[in-house]
C-alpha atoms as a PDB file:
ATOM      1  CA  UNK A   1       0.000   0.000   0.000  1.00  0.00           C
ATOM      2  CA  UNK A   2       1.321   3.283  -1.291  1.00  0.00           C
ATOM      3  CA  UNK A   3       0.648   6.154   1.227  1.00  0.00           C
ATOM      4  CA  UNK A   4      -0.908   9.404  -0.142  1.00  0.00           C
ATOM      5  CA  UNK A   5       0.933  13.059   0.114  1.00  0.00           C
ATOM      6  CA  UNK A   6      -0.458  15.000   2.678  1.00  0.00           C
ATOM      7  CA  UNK A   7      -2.392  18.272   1.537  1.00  0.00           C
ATOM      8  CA  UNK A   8      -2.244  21.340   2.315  1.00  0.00           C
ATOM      9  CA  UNK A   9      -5.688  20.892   4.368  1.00  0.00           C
ATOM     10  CA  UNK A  10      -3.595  17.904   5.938  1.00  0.00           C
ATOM     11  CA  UNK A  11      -0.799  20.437   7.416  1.00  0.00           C
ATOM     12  CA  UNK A  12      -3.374  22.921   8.850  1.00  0.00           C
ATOM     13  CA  UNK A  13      -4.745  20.236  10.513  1.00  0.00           C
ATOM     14  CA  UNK A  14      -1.028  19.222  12.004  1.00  0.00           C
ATOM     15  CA  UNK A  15      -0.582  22.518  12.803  1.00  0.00           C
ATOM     16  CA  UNK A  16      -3.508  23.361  14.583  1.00  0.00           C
ATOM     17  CA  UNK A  17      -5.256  20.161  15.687  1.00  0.00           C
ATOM     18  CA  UNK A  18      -3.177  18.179  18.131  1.00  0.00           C
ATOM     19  CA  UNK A  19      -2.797  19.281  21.997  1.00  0.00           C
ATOM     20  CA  UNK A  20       0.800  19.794  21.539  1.00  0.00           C
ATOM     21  CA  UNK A  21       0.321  20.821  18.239  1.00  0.00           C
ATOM     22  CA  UNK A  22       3.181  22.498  16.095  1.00  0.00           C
ATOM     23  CA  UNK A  23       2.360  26.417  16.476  1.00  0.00           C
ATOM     24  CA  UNK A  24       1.483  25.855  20.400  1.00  0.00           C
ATOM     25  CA  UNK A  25       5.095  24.672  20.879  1.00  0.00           C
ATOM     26  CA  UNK A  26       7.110  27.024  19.021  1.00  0.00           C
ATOM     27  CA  UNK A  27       4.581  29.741  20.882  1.00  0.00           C
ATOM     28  CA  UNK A  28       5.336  28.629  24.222  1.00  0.00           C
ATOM     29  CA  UNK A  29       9.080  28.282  23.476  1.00  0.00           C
ATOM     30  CA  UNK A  30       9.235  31.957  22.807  1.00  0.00           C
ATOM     31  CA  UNK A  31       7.847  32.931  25.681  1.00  0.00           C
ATOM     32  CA  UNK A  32      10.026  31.376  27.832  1.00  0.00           C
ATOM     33  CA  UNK A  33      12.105  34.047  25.696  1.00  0.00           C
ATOM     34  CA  UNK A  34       9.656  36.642  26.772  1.00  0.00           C
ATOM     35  CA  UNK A  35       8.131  37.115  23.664  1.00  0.00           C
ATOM     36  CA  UNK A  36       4.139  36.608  22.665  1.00  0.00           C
ATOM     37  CA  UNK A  37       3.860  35.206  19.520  1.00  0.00           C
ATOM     38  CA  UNK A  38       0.616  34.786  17.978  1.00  0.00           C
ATOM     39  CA  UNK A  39      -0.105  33.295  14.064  1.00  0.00           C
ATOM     40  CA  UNK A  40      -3.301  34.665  12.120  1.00  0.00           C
ATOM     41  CA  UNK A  41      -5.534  32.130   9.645  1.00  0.00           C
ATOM     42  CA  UNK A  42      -3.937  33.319   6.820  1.00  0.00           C
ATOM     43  CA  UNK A  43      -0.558  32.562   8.424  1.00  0.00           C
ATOM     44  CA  UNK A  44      -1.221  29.374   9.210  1.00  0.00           C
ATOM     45  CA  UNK A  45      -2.845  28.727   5.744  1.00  0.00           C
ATOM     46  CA  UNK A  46       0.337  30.293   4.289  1.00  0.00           C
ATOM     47  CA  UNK A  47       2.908  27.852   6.462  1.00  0.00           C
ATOM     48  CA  UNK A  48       0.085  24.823   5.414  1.00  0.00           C
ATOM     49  CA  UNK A  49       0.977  25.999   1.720  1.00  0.00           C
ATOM     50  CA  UNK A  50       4.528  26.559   1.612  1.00  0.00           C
ATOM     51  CA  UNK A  51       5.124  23.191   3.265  1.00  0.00           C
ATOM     52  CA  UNK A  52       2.830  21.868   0.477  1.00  0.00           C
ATOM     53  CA  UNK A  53       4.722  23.332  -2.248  1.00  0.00           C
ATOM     54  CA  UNK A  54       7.694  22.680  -0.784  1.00  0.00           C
ATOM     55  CA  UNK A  55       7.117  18.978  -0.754  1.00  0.00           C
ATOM     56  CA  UNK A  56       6.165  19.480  -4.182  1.00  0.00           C
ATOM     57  CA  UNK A  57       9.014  20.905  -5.568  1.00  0.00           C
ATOM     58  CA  UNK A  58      11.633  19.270  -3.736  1.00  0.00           C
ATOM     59  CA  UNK A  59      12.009  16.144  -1.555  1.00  0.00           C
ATOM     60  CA  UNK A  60       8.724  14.778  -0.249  1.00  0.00           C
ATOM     61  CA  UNK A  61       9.293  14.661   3.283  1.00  0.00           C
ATOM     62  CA  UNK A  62       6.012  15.153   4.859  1.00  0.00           C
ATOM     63  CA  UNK A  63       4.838  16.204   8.180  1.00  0.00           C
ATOM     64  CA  UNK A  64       8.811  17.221   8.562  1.00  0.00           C
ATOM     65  CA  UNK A  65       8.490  19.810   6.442  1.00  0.00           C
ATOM     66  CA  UNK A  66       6.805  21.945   8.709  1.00  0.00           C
ATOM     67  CA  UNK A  67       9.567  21.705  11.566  1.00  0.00           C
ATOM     68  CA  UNK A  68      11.905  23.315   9.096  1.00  0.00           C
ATOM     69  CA  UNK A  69       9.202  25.948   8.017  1.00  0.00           C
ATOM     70  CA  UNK A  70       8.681  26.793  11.431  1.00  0.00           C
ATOM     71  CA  UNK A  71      12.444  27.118  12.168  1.00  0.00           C
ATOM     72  CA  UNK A  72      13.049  29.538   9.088  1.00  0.00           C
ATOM     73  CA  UNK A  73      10.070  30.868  10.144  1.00  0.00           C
ATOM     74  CA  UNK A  74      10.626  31.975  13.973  1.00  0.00           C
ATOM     75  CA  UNK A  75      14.705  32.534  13.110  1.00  0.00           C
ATOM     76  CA  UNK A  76      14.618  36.228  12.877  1.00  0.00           C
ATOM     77  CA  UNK A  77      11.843  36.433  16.115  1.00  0.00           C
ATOM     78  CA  UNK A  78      14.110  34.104  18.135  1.00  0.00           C
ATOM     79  CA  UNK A  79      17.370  35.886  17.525  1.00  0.00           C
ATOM     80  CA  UNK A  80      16.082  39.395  17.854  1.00  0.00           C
ATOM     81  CA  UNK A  81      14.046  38.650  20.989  1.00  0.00           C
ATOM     82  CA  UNK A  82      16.858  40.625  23.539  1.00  0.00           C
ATOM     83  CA  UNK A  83      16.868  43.685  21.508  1.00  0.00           C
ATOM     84  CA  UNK A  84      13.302  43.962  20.762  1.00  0.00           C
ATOM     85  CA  UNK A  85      10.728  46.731  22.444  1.00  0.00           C
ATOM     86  CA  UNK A  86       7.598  45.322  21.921  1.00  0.00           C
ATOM     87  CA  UNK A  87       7.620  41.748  22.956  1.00  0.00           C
ATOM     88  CA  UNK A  88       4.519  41.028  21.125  1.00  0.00           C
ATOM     89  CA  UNK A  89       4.819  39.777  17.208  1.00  0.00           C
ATOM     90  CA  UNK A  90       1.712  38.749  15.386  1.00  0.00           C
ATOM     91  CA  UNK A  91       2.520  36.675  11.924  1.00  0.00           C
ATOM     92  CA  UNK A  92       0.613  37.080   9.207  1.00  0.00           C
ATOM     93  CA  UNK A  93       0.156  35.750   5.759  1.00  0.00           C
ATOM     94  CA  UNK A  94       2.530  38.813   4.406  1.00  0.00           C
ATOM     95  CA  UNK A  95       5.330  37.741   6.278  1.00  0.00           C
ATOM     96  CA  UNK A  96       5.135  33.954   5.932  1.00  0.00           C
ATOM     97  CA  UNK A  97       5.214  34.812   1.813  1.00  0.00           C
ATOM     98  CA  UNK A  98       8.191  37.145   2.436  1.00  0.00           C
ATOM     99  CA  UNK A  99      10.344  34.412   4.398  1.00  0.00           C
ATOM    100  CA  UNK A 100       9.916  31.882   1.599  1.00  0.00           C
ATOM    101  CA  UNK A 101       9.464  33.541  -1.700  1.00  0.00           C
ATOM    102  CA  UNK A 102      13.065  33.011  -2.550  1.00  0.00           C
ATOM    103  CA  UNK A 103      12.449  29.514  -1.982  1.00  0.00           C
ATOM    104  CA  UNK A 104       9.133  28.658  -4.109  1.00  0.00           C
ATOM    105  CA  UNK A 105       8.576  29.365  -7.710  1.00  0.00           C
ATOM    106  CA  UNK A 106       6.355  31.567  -8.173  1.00  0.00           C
ATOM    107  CA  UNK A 107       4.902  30.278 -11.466  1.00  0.00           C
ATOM    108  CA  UNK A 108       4.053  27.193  -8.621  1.00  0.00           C
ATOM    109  CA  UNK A 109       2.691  29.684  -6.541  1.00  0.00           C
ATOM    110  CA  UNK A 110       0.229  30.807  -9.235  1.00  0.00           C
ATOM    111  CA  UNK A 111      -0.503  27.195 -10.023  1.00  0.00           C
ATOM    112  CA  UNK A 112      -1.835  26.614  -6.590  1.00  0.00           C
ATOM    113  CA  UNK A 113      -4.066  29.745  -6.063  1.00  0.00           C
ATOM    114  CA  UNK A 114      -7.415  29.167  -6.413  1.00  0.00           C
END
């Protein structure tokens, strides 16, 4: 039995779902940084996306994919964290498609917008 490639609905769901679910631990590992991170819909449709195309374009490595997304991701935040004012960050879709739009081609992209 061949399994199927996970969807993009499949990644929101791995994302979101779980109790210990992806975003929930990279949130609470920031804040033992002191920083309140909090991911809108269309960011966590974006990261659901880009880990879709990702596994697309390149090596299908499933569910993986989004524990290097979320690394790329949260690199900046996490670094910056000591020298930041406002301890609060909200991600949004914008700044998901900024982090990764060196890394997808955007005729893909296009492909994949409905």
């Amino acid at each position: 039995m061949e399994l199927e490639n996970l969807t993009k609905e499949d990644f929101v769901r791995i994302l979101t779902v779980p109790e210990n679910a992806l975003l929930k631990q990279h949130k609470a590992l920031l804040e033992t940084e002191g920083a309140e991170v909090e991911f809108t819909d269309g960011a966590v449709d974006e990261i659901a996306n880009m880990a879709f195309l990702m596994n697309e374009q390149t090596e299908n490595i499933g569910a993986r994919r989004l524990h290097t997304i979320m690394e790329q991701l949260l690199e900046d935040i996490s670094f910056n964290i000591p020298d930041m004012e406002d301890k609060k960050v909200v991600i949004d879709e914008a700044y998901v498609k900024e982090k990764f739009e060196d890394r997808i081609h955007s005729v893909d992209i296009d492909r994949f917008i409905l």
